[in-house]
N, C-alpha and C. Protein backbone atom coordinates (compact mmCIF):
# COMPACT_ATOMS: atom_id res chain seq x y z
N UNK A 1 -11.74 -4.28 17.72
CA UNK A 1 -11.99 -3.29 18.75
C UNK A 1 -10.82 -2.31 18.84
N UNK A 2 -11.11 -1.14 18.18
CA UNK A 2 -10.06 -0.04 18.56
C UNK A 2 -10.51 0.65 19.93
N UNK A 3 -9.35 0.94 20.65
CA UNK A 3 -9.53 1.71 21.95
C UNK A 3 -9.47 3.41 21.46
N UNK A 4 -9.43 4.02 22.42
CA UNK A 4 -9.52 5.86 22.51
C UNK A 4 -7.95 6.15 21.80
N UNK A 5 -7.44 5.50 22.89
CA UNK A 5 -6.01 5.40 22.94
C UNK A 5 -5.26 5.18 21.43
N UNK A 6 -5.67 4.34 20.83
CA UNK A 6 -5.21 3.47 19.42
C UNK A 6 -5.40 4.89 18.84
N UNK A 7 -6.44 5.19 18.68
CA UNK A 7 -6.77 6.46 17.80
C UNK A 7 -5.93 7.59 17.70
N UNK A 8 -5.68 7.73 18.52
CA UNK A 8 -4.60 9.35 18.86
C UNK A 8 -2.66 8.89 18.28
N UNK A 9 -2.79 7.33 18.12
CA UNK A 9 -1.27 6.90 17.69
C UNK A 9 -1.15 7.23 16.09
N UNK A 10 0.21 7.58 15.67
CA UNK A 10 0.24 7.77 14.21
C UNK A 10 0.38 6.14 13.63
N UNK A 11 -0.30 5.84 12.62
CA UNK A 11 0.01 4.41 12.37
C UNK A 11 1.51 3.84 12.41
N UNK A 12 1.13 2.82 12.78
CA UNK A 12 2.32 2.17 13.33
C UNK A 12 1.47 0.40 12.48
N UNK A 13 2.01 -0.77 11.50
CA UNK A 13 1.30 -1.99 11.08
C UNK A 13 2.64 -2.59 11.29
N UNK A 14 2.95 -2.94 11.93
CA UNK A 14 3.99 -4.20 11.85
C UNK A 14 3.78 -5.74 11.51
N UNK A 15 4.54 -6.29 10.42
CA UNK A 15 4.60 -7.52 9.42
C UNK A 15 5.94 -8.27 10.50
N UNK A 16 5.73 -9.24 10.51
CA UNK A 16 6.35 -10.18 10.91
C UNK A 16 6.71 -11.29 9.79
N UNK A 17 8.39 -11.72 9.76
CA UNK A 17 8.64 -12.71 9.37
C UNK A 17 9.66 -13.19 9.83
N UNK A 18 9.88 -14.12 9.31
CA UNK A 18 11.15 -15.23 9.95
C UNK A 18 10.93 -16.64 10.01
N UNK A 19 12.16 -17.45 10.09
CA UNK A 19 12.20 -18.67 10.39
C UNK A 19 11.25 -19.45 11.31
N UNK A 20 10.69 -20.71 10.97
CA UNK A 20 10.04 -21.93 11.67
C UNK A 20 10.73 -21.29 13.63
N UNK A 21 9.91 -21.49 14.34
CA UNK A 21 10.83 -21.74 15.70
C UNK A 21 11.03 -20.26 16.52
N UNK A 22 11.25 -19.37 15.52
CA UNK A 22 12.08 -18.17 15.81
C UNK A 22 11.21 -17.64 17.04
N UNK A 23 10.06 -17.03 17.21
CA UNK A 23 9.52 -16.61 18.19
C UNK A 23 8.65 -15.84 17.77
N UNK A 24 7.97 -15.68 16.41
CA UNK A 24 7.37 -14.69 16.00
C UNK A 24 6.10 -14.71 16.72
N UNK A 25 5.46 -16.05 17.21
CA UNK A 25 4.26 -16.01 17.90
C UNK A 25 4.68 -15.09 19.37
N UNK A 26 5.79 -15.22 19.95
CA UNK A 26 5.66 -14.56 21.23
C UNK A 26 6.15 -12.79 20.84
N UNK A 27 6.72 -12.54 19.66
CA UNK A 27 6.92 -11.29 19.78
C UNK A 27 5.08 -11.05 18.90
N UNK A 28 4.65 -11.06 18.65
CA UNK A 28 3.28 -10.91 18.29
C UNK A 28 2.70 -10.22 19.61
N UNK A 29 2.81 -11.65 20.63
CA UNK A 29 2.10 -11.73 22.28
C UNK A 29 2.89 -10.08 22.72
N UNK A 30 3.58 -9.97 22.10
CA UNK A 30 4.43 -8.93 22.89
C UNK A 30 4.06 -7.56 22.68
N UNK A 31 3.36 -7.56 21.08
CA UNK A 31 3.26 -6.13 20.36
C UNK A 31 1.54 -6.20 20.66
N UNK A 32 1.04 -7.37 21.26
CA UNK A 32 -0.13 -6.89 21.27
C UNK A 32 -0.42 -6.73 22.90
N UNK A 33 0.53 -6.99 24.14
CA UNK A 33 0.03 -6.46 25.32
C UNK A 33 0.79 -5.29 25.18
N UNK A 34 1.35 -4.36 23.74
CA UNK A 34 1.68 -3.04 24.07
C UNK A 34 0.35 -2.23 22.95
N UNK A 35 -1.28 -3.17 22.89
CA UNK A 35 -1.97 -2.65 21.94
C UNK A 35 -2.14 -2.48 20.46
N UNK A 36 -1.46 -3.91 20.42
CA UNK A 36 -1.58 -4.16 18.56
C UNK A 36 -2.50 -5.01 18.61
N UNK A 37 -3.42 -4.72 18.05
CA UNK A 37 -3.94 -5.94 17.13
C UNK A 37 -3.61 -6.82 16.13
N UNK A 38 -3.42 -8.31 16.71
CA UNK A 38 -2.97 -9.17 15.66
C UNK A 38 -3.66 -9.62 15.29
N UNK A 39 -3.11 -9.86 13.79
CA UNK A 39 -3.71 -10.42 12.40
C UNK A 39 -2.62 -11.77 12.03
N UNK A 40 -3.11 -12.78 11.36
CA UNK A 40 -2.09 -13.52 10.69
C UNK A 40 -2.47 -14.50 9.21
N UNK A 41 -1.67 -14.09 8.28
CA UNK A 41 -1.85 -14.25 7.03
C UNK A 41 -2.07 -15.65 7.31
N UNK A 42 -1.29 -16.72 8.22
CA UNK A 42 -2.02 -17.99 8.20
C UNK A 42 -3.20 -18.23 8.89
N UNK A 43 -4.32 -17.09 9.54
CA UNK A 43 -5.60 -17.73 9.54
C UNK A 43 -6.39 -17.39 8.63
N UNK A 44 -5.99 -16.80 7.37
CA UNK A 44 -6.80 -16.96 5.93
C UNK A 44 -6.65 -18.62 5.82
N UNK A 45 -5.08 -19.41 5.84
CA UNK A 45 -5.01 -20.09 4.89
C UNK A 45 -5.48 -21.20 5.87
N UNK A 46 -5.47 -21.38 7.22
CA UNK A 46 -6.38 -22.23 8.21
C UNK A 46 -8.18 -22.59 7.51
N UNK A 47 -8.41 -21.04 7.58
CA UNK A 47 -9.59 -21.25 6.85
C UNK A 47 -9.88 -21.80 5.05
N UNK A 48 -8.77 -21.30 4.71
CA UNK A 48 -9.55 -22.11 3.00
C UNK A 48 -8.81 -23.55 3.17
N UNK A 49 -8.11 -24.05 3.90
CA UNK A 49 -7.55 -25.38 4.07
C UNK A 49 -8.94 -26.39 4.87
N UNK A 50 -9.41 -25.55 5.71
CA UNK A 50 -10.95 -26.15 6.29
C UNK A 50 -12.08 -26.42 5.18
N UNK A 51 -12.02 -25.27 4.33
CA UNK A 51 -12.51 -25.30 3.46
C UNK A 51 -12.59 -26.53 2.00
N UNK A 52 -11.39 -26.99 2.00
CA UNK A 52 -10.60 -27.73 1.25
C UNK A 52 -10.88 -28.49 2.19
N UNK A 53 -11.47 -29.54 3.26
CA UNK A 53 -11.50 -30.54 3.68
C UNK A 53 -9.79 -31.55 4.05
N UNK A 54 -9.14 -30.09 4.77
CA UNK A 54 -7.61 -30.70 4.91
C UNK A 54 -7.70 -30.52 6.25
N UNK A 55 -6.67 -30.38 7.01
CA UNK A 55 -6.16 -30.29 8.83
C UNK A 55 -5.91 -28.97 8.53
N UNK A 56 -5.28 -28.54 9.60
CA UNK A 56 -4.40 -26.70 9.95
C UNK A 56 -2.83 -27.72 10.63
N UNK A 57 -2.59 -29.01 9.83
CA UNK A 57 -1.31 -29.30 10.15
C UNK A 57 -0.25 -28.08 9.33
N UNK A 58 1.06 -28.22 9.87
CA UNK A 58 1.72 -27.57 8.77
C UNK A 58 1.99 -28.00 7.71
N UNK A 59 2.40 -29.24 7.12
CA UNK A 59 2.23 -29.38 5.39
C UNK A 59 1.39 -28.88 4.95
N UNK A 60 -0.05 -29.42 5.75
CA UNK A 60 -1.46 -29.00 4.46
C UNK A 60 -1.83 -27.47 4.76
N UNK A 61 -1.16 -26.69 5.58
CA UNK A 61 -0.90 -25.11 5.76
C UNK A 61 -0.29 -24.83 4.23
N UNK A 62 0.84 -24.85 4.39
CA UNK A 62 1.83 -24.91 3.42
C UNK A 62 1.21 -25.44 1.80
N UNK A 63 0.59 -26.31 1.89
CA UNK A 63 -0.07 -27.03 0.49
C UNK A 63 -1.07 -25.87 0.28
N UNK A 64 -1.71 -25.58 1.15
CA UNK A 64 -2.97 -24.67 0.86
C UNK A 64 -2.68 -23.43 0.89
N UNK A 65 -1.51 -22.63 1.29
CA UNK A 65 -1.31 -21.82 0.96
C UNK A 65 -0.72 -21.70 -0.21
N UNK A 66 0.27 -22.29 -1.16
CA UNK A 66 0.96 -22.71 -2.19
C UNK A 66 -0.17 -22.26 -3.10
N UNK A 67 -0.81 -23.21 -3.18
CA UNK A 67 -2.31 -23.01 -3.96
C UNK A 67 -3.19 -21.75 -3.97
N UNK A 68 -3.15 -21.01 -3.21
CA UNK A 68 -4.05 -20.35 -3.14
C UNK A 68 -3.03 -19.14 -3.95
N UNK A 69 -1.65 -18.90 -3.39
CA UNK A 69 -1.12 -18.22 -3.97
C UNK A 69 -1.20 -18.58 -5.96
N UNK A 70 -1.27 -19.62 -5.97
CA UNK A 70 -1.12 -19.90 -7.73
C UNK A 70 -2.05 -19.53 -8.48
N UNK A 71 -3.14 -19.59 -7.24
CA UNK A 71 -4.66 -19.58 -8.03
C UNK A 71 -4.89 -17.77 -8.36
N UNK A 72 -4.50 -16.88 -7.13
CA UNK A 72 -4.95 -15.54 -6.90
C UNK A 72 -3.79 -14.53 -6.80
N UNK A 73 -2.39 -15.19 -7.07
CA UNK A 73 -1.43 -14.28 -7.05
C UNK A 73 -0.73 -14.38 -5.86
N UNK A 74 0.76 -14.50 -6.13
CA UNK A 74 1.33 -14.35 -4.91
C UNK A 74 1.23 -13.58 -3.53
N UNK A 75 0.33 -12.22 -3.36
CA UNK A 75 0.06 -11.50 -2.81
C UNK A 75 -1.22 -11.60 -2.27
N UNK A 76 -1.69 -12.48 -2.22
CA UNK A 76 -3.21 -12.64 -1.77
C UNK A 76 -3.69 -12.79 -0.78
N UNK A 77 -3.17 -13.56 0.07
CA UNK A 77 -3.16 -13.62 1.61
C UNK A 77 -2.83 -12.12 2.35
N UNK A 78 -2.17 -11.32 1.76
CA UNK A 78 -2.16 -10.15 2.32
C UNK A 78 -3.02 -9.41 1.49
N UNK A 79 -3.39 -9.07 0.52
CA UNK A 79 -4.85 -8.71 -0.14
C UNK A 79 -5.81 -8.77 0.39
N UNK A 80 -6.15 -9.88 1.31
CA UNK A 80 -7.19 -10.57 1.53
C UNK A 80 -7.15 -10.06 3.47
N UNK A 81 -6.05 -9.20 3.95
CA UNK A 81 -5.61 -8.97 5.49
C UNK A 81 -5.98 -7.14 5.11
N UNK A 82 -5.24 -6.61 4.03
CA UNK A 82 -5.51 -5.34 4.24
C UNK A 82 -6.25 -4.62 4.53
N UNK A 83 -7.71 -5.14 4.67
CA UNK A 83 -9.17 -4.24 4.69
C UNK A 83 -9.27 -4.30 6.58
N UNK A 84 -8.44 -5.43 7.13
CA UNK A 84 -8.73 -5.12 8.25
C UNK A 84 -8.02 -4.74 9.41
N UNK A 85 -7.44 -3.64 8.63
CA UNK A 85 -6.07 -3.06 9.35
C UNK A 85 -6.29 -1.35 9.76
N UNK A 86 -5.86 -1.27 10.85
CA UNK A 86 -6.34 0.15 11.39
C UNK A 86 -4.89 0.94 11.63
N UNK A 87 -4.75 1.46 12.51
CA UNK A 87 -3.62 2.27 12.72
C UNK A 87 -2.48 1.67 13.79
N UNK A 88 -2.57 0.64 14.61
CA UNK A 88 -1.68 0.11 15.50
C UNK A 88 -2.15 -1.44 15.33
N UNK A 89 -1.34 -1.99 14.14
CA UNK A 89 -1.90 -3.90 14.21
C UNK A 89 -0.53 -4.32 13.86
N UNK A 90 -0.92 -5.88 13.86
CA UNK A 90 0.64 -6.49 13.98
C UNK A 90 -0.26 -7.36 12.39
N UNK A 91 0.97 -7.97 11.75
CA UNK A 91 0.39 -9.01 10.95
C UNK A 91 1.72 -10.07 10.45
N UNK A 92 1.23 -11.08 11.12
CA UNK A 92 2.14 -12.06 11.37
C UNK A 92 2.31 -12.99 10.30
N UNK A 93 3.21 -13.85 9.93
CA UNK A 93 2.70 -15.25 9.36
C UNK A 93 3.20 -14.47 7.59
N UNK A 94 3.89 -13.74 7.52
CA UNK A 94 4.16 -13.17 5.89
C UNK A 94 5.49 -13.98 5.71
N UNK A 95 5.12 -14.91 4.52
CA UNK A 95 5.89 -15.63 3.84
C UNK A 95 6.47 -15.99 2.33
N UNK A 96 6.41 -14.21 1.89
CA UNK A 96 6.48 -13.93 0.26
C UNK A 96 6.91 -12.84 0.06
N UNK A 97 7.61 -12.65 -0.53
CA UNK A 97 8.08 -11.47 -0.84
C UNK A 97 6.94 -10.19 -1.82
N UNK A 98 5.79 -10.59 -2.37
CA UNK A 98 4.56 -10.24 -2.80
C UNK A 98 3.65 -9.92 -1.43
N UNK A 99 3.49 -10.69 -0.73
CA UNK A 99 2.74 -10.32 0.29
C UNK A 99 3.70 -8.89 1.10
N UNK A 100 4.63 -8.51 1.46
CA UNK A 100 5.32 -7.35 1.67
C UNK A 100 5.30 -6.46 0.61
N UNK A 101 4.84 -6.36 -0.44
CA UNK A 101 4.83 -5.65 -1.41
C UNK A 101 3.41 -5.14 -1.30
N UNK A 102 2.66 -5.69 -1.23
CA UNK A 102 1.30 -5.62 -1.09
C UNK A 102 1.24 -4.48 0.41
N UNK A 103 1.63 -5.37 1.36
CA UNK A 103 1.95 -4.37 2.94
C UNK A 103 2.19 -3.00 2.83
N UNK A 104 3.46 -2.53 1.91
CA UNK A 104 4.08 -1.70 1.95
C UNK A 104 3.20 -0.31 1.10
N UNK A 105 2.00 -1.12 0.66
CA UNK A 105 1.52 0.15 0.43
C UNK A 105 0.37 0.75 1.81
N UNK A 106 0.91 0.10 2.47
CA UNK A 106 -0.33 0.63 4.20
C UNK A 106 -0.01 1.66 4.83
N UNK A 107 0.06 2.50 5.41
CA UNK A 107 0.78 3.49 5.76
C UNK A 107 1.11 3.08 6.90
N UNK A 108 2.99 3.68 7.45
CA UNK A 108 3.44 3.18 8.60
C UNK A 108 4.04 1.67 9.37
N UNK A 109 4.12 0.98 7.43
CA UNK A 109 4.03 -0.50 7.44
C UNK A 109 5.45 -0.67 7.38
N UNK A 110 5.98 -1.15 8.58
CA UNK A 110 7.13 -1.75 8.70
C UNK A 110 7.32 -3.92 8.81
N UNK A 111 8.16 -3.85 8.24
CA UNK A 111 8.62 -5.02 8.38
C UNK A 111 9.52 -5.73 9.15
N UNK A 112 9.27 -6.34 10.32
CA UNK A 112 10.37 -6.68 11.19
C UNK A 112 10.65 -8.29 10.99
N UNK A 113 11.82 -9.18 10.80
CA UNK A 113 12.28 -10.05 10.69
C UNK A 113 13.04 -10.52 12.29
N UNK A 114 12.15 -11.80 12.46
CA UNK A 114 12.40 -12.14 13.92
C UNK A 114 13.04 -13.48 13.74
N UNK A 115 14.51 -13.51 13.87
CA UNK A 115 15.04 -14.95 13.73
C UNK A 115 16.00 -15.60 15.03
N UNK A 116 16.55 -16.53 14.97
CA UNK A 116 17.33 -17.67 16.38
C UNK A 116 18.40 -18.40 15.06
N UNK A 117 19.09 -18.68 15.94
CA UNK A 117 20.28 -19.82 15.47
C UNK A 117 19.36 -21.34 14.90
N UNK A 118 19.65 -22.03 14.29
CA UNK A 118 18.89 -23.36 13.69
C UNK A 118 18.79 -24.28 14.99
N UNK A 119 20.18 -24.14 15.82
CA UNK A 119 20.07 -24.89 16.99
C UNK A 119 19.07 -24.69 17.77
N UNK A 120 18.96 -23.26 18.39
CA UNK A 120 18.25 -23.09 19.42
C UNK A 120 16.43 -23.00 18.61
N UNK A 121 15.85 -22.76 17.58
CA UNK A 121 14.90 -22.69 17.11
C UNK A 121 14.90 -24.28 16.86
N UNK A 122 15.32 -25.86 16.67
CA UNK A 122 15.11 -26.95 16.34
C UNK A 122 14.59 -27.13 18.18
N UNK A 123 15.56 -26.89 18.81
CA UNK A 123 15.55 -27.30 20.07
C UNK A 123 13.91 -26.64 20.68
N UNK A 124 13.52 -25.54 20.12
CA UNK A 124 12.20 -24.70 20.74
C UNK A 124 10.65 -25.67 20.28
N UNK A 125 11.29 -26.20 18.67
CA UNK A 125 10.32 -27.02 17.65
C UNK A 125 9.94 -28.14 18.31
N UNK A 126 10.87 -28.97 19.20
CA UNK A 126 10.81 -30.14 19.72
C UNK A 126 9.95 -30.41 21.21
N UNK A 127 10.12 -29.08 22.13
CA UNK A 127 9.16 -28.75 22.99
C UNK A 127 8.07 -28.67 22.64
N UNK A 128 7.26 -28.02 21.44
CA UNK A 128 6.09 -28.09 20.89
C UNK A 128 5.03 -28.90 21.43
N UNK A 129 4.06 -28.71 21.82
CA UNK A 129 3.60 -29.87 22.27
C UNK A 129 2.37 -29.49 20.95
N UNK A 130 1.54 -30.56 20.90
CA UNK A 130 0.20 -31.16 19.83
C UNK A 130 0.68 -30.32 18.97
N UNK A 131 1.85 -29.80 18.28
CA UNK A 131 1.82 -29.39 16.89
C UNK A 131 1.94 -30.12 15.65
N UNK A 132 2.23 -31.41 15.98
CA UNK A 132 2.66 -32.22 14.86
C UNK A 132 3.87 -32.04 13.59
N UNK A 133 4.92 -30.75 14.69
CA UNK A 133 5.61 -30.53 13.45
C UNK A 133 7.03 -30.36 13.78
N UNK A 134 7.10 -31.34 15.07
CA UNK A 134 8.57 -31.20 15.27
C UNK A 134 8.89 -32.34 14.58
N UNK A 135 10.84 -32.15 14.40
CA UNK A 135 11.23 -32.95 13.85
C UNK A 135 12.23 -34.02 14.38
N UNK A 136 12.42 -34.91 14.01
CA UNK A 136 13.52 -36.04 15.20
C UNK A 136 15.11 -35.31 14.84
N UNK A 137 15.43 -34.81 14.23
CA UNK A 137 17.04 -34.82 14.18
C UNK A 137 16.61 -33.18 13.53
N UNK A 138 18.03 -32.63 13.98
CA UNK A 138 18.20 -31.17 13.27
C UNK A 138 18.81 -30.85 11.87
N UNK A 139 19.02 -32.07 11.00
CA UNK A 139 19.08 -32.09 9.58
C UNK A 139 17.72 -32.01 8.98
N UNK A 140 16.83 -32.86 10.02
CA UNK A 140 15.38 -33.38 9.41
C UNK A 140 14.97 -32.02 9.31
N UNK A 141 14.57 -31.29 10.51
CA UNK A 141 13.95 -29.92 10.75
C UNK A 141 14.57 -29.06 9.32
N UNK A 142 16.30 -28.68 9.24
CA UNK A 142 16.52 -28.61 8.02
C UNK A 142 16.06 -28.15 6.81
N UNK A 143 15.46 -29.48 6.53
CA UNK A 143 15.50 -30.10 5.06
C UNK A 143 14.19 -29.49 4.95
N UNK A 144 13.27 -29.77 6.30
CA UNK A 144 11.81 -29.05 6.22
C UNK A 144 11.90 -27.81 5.90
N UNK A 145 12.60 -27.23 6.46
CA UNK A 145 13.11 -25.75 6.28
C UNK A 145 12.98 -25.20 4.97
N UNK A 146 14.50 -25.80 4.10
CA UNK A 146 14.95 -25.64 2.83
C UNK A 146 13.04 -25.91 1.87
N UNK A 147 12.04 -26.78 2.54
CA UNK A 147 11.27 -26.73 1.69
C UNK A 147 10.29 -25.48 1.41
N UNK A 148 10.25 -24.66 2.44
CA UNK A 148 9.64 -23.06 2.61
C UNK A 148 10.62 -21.85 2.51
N UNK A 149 11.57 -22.39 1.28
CA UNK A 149 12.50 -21.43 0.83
C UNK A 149 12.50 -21.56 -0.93
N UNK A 150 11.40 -21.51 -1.23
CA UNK A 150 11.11 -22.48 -2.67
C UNK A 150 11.27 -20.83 -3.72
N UNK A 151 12.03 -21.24 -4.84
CA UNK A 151 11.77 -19.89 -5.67
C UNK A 151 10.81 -19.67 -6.81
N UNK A 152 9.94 -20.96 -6.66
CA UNK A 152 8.53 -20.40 -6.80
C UNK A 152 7.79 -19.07 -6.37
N UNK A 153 7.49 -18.19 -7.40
CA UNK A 153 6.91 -17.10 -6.75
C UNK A 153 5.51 -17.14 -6.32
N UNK A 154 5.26 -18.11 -6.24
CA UNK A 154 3.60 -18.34 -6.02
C UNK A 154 3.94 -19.24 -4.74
N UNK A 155 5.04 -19.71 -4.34
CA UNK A 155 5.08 -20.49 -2.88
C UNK A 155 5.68 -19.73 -1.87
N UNK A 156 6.27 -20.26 -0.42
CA UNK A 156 6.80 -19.94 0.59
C UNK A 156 7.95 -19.47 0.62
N UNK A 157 8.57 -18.68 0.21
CA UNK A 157 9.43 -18.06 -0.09
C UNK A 157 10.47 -17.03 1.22
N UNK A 158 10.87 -18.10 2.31
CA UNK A 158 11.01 -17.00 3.98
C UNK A 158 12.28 -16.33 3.37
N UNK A 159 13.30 -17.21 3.00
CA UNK A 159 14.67 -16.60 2.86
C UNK A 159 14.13 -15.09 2.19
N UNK A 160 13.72 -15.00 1.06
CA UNK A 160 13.81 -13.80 -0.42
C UNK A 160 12.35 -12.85 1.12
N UNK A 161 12.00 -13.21 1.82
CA UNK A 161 10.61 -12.63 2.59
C UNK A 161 11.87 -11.75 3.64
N UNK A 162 12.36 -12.71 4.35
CA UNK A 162 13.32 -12.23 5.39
C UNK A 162 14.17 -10.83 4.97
N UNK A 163 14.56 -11.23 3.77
CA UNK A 163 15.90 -9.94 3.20
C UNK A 163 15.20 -8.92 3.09
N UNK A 164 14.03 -8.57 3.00
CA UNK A 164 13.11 -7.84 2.83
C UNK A 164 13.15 -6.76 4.22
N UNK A 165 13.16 -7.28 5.06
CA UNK A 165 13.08 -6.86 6.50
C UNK A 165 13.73 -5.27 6.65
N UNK A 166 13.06 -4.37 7.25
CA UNK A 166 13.41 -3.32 7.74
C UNK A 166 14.09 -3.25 8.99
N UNK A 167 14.01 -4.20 9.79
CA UNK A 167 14.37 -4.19 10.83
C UNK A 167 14.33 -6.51 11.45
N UNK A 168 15.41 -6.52 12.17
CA UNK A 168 15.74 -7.71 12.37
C UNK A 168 15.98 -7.88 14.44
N UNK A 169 15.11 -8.60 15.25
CA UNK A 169 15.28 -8.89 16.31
C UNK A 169 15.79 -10.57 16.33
N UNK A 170 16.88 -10.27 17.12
CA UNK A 170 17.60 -11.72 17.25
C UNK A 170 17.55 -12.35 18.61
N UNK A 171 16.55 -13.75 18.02
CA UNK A 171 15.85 -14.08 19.83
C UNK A 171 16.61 -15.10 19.85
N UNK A 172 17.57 -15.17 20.24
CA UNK A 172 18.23 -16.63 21.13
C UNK A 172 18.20 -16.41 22.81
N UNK A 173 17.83 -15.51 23.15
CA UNK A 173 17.73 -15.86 24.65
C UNK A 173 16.06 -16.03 25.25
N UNK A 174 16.29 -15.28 26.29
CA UNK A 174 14.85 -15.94 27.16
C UNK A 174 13.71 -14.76 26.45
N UNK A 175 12.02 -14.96 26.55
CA UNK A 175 11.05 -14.88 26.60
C UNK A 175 11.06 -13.35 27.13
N UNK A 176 12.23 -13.06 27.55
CA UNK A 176 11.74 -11.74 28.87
C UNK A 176 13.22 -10.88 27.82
N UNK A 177 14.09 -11.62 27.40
CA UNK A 177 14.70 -10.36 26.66
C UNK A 177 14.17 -10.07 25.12
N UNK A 178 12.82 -10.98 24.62
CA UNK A 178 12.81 -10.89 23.55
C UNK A 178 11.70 -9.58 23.45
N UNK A 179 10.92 -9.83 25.14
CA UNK A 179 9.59 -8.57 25.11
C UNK A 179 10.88 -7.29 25.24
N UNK A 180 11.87 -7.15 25.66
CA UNK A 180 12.47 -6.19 26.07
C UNK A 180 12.89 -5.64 24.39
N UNK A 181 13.39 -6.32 23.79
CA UNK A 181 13.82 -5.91 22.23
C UNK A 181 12.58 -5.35 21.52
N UNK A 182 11.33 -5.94 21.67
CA UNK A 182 10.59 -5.90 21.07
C UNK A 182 9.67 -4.26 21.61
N UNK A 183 10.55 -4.13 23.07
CA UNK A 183 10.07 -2.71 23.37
C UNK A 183 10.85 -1.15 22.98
N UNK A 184 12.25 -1.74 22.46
CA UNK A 184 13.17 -1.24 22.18
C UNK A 184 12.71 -0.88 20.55
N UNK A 185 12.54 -1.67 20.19
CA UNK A 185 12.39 -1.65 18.45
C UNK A 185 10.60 -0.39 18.39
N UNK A 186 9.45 -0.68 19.25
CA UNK A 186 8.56 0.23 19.04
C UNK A 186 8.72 1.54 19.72
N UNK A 187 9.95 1.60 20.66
CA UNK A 187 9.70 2.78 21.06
C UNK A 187 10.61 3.78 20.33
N UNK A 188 11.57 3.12 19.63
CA UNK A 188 12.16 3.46 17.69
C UNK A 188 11.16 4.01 17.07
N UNK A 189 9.92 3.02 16.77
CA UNK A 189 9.37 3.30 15.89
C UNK A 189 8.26 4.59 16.16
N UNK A 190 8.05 4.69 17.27
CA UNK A 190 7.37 5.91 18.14
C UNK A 190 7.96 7.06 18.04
N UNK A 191 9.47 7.28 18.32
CA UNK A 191 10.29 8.38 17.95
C UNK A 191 10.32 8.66 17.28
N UNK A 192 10.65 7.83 15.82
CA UNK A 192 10.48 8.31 14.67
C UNK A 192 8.81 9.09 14.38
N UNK A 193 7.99 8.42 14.57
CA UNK A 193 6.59 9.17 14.51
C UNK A 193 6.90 10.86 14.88
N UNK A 194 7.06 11.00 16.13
CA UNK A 194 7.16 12.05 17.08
C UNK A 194 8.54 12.88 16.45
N UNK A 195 9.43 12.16 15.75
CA UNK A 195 10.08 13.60 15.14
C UNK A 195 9.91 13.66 13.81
């Protein structure tokens, strides 16, 4: 559903990446009560993991996305997002340095990298409630980590995804300074439009 409003904006697609924890789901919440439509490369891989007779846990996320990238190219999950992108959307969940490559040919496609300290993002993981993916100790979380930093170009790749970033919001504080950054960074990206 595009509004009146959406229409008259010069495109504006913002990609989201970053670390487990970081906040990318609430700066999402953030870009879309300022009228983005969000998208996220992991509800392709929700769906072919359903498909595949697996959970939407995060390993078998991760397994099924792995795969899908091997099968169709590292860039596929965003291949598979581009057709439904208009002029003001968010698209979350980019974990390849191919999938930003793919982005960057959208017009107005910026990349913002949303990260926290390991402490305060282990500590956010553990509040989680029914995710099944916190971890008992902050080596454990870690090590999980180090495994979605793989230099497989057909896998999860955040570190080589992150460096990528045009722009970087650093959420270690509260919920209310991260909407504030996150209003700071589009009304950047608005100016720039407008000059």
């Amino acid at each position: 559903m595009r509004s009146e409003e959406n229409r008259n904006h010069t495109p504006i697609v913002i990609g989201l990446t970053g670390p487990n924890a970081a906040g990318k789901g609430e700066a999402a919440a953030a870009f879309q009560a300022r009228g983005f439509a969000c998208h996220s490369l992991s509800d392709v891989v929700r769906e072919e993991a359903a498909r595949r007779g697996r959970s939407t846990g995060r390993d078998d996320l991760i397994l099924t996305g792995n795969e899908l990238r091997r099968e169709r190219g590292p860039g596929v999950l965003a291949e598979l997002m581009v057709p439904k992108l208009g002029v003001r959307d968010l698209v979350d969940s980019i974990r390849n340095p191919a999938e930003v490559e793919v982005l960057r040919h959208v017009h107005g496609f910026v990349l913002l990298g949303v990260t926290a300290s390991p402490e305060v993002r282990f500590a956010r993981a553990l509040n989680r409630r029914g995710r099944g993916d916190a971890l008992s100790s902050l080596e454990a979380f870690l090590a999980k980590e180090a495994e979605e930093n793989s230099s497989d170009p057909a896998a999860q790749r955040l570190s080589a995804t992150f460096a990528l970033a045009d722009l970087v919001v650093v959420n270690d504080g509260t919920i209310q300074d991260l909407r504030e950054k996150i209003g700071a960074v589009l009304l950047g990206l608005e100016g720039e439009d407008a000059g």
